[in-house]
Structures are given as C-alpha cells and as structure tokens.
N, C-alpha and C. Protein backbone atom coordinates (compact mmCIF):
# COMPACT_ATOMS: atom_id res chain seq x y z
N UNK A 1 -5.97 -11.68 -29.09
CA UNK A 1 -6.56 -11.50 -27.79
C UNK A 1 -5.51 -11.61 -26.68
N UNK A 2 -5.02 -12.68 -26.83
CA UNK A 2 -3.41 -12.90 -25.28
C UNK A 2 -2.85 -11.52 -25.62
N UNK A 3 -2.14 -11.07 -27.05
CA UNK A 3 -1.80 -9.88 -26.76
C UNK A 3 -1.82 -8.81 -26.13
N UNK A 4 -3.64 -8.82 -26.56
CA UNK A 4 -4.16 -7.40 -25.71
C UNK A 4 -4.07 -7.24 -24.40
N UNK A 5 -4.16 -8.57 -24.13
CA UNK A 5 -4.64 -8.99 -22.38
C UNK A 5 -3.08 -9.05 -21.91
N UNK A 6 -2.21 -9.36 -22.73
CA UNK A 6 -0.76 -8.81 -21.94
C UNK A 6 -0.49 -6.83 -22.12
N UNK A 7 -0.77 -6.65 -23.11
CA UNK A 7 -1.11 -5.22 -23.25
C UNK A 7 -1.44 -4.29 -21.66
N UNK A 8 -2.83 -4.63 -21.64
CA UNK A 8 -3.39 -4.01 -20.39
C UNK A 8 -2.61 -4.43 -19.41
N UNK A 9 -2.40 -6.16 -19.21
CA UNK A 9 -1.57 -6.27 -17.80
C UNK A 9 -0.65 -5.04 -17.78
N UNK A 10 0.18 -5.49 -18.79
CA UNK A 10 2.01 -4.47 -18.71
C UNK A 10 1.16 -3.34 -18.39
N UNK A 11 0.73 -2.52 -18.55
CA UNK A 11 -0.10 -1.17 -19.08
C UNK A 11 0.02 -0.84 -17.39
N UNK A 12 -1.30 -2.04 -17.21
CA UNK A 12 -2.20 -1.55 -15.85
C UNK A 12 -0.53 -2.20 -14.62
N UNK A 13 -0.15 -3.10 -14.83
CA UNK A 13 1.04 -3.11 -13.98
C UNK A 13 1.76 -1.62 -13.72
N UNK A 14 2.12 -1.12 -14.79
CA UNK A 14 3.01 0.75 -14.42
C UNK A 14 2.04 1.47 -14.06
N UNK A 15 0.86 1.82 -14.31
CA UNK A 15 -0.07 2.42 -13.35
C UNK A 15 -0.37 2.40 -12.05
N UNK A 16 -0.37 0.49 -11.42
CA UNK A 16 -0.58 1.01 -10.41
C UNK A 16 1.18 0.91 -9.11
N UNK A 17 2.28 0.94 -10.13
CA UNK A 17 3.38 1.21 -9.97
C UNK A 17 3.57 2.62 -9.63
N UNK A 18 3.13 3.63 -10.52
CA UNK A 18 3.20 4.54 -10.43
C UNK A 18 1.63 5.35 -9.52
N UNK A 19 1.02 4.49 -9.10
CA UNK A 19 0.25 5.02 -8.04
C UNK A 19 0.74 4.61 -6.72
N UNK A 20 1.37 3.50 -6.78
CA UNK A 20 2.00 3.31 -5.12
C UNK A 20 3.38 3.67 -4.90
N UNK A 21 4.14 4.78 -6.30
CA UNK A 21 5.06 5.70 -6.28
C UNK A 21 4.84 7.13 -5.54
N UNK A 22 3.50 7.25 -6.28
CA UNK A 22 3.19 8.59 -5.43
C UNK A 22 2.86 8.15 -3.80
N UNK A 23 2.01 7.14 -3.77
CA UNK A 23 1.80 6.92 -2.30
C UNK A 23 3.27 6.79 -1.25
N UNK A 24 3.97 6.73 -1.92
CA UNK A 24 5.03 6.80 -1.02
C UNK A 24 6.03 7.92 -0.77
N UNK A 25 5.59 8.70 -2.27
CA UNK A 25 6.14 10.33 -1.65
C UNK A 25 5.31 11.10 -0.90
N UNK A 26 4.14 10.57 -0.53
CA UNK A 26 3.26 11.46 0.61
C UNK A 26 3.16 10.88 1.77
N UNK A 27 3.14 9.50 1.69
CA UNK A 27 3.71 9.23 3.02
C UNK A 27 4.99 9.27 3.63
N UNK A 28 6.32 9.65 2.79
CA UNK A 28 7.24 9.98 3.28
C UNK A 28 7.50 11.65 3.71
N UNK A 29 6.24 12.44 3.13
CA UNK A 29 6.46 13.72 3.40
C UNK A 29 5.14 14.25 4.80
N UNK A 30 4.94 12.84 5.46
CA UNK A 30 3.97 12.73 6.24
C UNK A 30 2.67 13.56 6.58
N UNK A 31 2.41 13.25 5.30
CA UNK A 31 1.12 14.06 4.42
C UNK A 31 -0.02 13.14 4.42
N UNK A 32 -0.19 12.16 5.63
CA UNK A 32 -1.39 11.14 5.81
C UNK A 32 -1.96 11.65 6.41
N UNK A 33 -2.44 12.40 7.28
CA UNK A 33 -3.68 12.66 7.86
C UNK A 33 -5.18 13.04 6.85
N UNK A 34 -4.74 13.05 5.94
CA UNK A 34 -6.30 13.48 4.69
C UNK A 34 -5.60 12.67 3.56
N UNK A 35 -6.59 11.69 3.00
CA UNK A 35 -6.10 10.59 1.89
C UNK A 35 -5.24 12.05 0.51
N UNK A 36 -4.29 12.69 0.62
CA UNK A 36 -3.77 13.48 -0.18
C UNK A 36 -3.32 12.42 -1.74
N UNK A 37 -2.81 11.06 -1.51
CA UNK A 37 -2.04 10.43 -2.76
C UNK A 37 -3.30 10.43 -3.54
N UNK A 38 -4.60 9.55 -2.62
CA UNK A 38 -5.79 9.31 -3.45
C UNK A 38 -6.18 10.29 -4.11
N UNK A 39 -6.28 11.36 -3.71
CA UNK A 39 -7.25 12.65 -4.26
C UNK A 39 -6.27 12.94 -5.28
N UNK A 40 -4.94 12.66 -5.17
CA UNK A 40 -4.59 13.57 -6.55
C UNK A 40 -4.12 12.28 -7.36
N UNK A 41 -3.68 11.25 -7.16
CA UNK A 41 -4.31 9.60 -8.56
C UNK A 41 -5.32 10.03 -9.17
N UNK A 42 -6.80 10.26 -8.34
CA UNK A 42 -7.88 10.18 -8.60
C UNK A 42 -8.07 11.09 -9.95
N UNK A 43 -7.84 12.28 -9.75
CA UNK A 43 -7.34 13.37 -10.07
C UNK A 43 -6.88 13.22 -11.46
N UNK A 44 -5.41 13.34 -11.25
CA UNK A 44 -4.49 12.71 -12.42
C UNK A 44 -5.13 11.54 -13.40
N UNK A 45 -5.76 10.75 -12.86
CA UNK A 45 -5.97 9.48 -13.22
C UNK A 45 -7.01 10.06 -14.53
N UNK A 46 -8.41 10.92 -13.63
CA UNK A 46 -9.12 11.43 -14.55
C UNK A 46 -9.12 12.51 -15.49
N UNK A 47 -8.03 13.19 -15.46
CA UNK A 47 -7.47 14.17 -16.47
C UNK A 47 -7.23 12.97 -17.35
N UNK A 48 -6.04 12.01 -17.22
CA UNK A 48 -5.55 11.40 -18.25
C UNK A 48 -6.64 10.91 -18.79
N UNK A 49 -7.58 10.29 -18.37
CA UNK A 49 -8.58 9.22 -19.16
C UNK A 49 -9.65 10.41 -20.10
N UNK A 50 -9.74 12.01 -19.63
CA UNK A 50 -10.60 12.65 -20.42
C UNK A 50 -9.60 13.48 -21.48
N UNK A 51 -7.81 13.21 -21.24
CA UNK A 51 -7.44 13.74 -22.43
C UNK A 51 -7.11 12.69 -23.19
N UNK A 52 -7.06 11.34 -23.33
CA UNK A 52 -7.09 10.14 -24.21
C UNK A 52 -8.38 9.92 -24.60
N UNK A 53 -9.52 10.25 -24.06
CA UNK A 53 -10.51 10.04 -24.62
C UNK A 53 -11.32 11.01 -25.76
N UNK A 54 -10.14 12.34 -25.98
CA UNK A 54 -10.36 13.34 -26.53
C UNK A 54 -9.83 13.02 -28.08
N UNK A 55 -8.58 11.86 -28.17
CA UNK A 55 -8.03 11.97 -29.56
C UNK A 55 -7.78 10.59 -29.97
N UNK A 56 -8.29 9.56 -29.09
CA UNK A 56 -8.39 8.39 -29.38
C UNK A 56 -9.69 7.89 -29.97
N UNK A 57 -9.27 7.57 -31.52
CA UNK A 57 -10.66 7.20 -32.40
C UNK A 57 -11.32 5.34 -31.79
N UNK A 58 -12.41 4.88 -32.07
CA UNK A 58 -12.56 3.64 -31.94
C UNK A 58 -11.40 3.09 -32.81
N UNK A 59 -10.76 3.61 -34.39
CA UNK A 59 -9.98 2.66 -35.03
C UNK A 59 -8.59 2.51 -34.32
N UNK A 60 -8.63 2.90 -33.04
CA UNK A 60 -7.18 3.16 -32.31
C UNK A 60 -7.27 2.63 -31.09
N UNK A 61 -8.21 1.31 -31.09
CA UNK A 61 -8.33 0.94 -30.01
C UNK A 61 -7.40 0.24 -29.16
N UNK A 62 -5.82 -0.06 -29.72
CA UNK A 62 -4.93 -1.03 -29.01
C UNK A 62 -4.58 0.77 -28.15
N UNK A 63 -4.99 1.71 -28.12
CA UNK A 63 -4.59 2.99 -27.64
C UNK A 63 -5.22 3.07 -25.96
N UNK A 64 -6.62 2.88 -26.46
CA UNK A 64 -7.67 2.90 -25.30
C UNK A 64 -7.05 1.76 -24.74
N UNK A 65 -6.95 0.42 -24.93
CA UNK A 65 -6.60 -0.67 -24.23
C UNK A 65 -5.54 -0.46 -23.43
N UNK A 66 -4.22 0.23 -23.80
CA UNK A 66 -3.06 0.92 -23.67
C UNK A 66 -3.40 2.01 -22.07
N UNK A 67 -3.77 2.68 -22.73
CA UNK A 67 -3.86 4.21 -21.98
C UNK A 67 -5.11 4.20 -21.03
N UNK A 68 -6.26 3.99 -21.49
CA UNK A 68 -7.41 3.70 -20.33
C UNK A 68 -7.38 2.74 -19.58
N UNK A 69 -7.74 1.06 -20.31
CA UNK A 69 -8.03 0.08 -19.86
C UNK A 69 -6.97 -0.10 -18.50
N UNK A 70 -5.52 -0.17 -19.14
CA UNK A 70 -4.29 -0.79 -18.62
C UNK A 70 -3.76 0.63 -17.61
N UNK A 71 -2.98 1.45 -17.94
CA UNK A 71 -2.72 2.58 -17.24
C UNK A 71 -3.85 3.37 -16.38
N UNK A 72 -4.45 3.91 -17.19
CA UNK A 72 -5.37 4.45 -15.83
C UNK A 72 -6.27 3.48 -15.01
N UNK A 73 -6.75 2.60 -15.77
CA UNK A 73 -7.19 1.44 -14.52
C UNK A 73 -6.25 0.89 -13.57
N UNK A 74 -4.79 0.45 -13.76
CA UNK A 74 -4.37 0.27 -12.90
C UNK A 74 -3.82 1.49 -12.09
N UNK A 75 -3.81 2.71 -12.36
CA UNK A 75 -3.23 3.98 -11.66
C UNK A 75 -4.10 4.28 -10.76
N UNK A 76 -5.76 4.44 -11.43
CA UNK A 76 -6.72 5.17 -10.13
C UNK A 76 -6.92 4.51 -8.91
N UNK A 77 -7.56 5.02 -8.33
CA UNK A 77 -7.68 4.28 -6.94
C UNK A 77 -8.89 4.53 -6.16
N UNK A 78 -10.49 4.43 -7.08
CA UNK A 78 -11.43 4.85 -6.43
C UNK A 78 -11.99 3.90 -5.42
N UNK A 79 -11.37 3.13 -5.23
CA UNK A 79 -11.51 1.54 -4.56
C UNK A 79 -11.02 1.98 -3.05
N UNK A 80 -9.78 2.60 -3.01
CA UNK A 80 -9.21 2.94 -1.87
C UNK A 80 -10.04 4.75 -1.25
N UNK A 81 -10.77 5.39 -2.48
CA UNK A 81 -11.37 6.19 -1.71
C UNK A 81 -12.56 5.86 -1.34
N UNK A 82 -13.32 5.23 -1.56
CA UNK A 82 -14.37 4.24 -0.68
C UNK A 82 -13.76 3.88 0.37
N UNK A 83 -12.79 3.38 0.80
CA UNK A 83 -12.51 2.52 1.66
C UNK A 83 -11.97 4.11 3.00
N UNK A 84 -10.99 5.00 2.49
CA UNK A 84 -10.60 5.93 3.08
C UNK A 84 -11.71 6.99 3.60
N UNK A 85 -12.75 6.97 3.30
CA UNK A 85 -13.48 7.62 3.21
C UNK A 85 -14.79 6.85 4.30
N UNK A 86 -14.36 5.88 4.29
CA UNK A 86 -15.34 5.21 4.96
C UNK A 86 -14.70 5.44 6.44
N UNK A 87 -13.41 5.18 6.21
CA UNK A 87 -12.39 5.06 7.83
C UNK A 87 -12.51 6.37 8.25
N UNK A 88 -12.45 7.37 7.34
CA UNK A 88 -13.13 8.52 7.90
C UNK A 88 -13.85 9.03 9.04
N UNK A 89 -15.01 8.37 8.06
CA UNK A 89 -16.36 8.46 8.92
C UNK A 89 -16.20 7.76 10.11
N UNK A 90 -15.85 6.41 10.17
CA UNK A 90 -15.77 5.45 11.16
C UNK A 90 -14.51 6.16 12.25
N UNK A 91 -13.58 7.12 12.38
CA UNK A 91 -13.15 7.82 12.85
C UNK A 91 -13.88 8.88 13.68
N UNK A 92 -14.63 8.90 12.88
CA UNK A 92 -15.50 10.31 13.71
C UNK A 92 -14.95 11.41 12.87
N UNK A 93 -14.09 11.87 12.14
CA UNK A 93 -13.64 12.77 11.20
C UNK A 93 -14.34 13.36 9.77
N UNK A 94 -16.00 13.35 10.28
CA UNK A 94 -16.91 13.60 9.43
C UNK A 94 -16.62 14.78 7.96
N UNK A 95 -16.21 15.56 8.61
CA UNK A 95 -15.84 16.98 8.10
C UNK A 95 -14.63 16.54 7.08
N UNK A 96 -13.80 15.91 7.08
CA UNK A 96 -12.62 15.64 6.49
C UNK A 96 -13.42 14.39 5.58
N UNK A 97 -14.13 13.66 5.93
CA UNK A 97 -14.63 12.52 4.74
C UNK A 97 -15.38 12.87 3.85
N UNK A 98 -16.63 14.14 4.34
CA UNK A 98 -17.39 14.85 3.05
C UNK A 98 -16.21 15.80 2.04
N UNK A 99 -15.31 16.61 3.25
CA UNK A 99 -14.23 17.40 1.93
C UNK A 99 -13.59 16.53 1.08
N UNK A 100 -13.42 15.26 1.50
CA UNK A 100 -12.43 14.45 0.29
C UNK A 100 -13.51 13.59 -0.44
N UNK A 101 -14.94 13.65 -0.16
CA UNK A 101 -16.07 13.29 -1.05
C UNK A 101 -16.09 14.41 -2.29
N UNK A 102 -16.26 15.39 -1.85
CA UNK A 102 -16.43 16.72 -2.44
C UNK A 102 -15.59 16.72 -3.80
N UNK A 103 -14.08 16.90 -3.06
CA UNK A 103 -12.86 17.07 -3.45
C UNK A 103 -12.21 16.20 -4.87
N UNK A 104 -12.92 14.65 -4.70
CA UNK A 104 -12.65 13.65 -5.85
C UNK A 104 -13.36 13.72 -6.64
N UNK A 105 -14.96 14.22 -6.22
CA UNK A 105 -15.85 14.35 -7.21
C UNK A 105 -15.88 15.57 -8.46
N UNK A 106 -15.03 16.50 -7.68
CA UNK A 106 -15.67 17.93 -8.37
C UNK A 106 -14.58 17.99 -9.14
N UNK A 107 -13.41 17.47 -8.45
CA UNK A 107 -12.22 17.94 -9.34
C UNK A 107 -11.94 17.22 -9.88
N UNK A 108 -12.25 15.85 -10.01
CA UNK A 108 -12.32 14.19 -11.09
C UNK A 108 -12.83 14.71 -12.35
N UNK A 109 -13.96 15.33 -12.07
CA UNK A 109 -15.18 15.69 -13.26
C UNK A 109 -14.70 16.89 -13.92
N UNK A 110 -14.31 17.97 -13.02
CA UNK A 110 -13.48 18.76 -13.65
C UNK A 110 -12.18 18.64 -14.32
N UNK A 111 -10.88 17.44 -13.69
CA UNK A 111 -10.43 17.21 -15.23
C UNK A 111 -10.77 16.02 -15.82
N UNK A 112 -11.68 15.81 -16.15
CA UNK A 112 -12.31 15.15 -16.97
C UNK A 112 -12.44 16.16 -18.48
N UNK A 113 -12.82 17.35 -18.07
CA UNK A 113 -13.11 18.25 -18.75
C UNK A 113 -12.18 18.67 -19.09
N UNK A 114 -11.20 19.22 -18.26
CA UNK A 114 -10.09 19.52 -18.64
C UNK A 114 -9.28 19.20 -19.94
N UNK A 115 -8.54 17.69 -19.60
CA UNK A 115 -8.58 16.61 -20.02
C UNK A 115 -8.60 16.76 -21.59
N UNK A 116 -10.20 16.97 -21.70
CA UNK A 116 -10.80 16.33 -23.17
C UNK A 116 -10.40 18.19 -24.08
N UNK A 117 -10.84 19.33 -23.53
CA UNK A 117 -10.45 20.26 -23.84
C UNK A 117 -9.07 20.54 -24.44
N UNK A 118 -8.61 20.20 -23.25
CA UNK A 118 -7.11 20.87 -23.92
C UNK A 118 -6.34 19.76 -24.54
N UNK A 119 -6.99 18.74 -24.84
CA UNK A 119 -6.00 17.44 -26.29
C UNK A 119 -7.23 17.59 -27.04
C-alpha cells in the first residue's frame, strides 16, 4: 500500500509539473485572455486517460494507479476550469465562459473517444 501511495504521489507530482509547464508557455506567449493552458490539459489530460483506459486490464492495475490515478489526476485541471469559468462570468465575459464551457466539454469527451480508439 505505501508503495502505491508513493506511486501516485511521484506519478501525480510530474503531472501536475507538467501542467504548470504548459501554463507557463501560454502565459509567456501572452495567450491569457481565454483559459487556453486549461482547455488544452483538460484536453490532453482526457485523451490520455481514454487511451490508458483502452489497454489497461484490471490485472495491470499498478498501470491505472501510474497513468490515471497519479499522472492524469495530477495533470488535469477541471478544478481551475470551474474556477476560470466562473471569473468569466463574474467579468461580464459571458460569451467567452459558455465557449470554454462548450469547448472542455465537447472536446474532453471527444478525446475521450479518441483516446480509447486509436490504443
């Protein structure tokens, strides 16, 4: 059990390493005015979790613990699109908070699909 649970830490530690990697190549390419890092983590995040969930058996579960639990839990960031999405609205920037509602949903689910298809 400590194993696993260092597992996911290490795991989910480079995930969300590598989500506040990307956040900083879009805010250095001053690409903040529309949450752009979130939508494509979100994104990325859910491709990866529907193409690991395509070839990962239950008997391979230090995999899921690995790759879902640890990496993409610590990579996504649907926490921060609630929150971005809210500042949105609370902006008055209605139009821009439903497109990036839209935008995480359709294309999350779509690679989701993706994802599981092509592994």
């Amino acid at each position: 059990m400590i194993k696993e649970l260092l597992l996911v830490g290490f795991c989910g530690f480079m995930g969300s390493a590598a989500r506040f990697g990307l956040n900083i190549w879009f805010t250095n390419r001053d690409l903040t005015s529309f949450p752009w890092a979130t939508l494509v983590v979100n994104i990325l995040g859910c491709f990866l979790v529907g193409a690991l969930s395509a070839f990962i058996t239950p008997a391979q579960r230090i995999f899921n613990l690995a790759g879902v639990v640890g990496f993409a839990g610590g990579f996504t960031t649907f926490s921060a699109f609630g929150l971005e999405t809210f500042l949105l609205l609370q902006s008055g920037s209605t139009i821009l908070a439903f497109a990036n509602m839209a935008a995480n949903l359709v294309l999350g689910i779509t690679s989701v699909y993706l994802g599981r298809i092509i592994f």
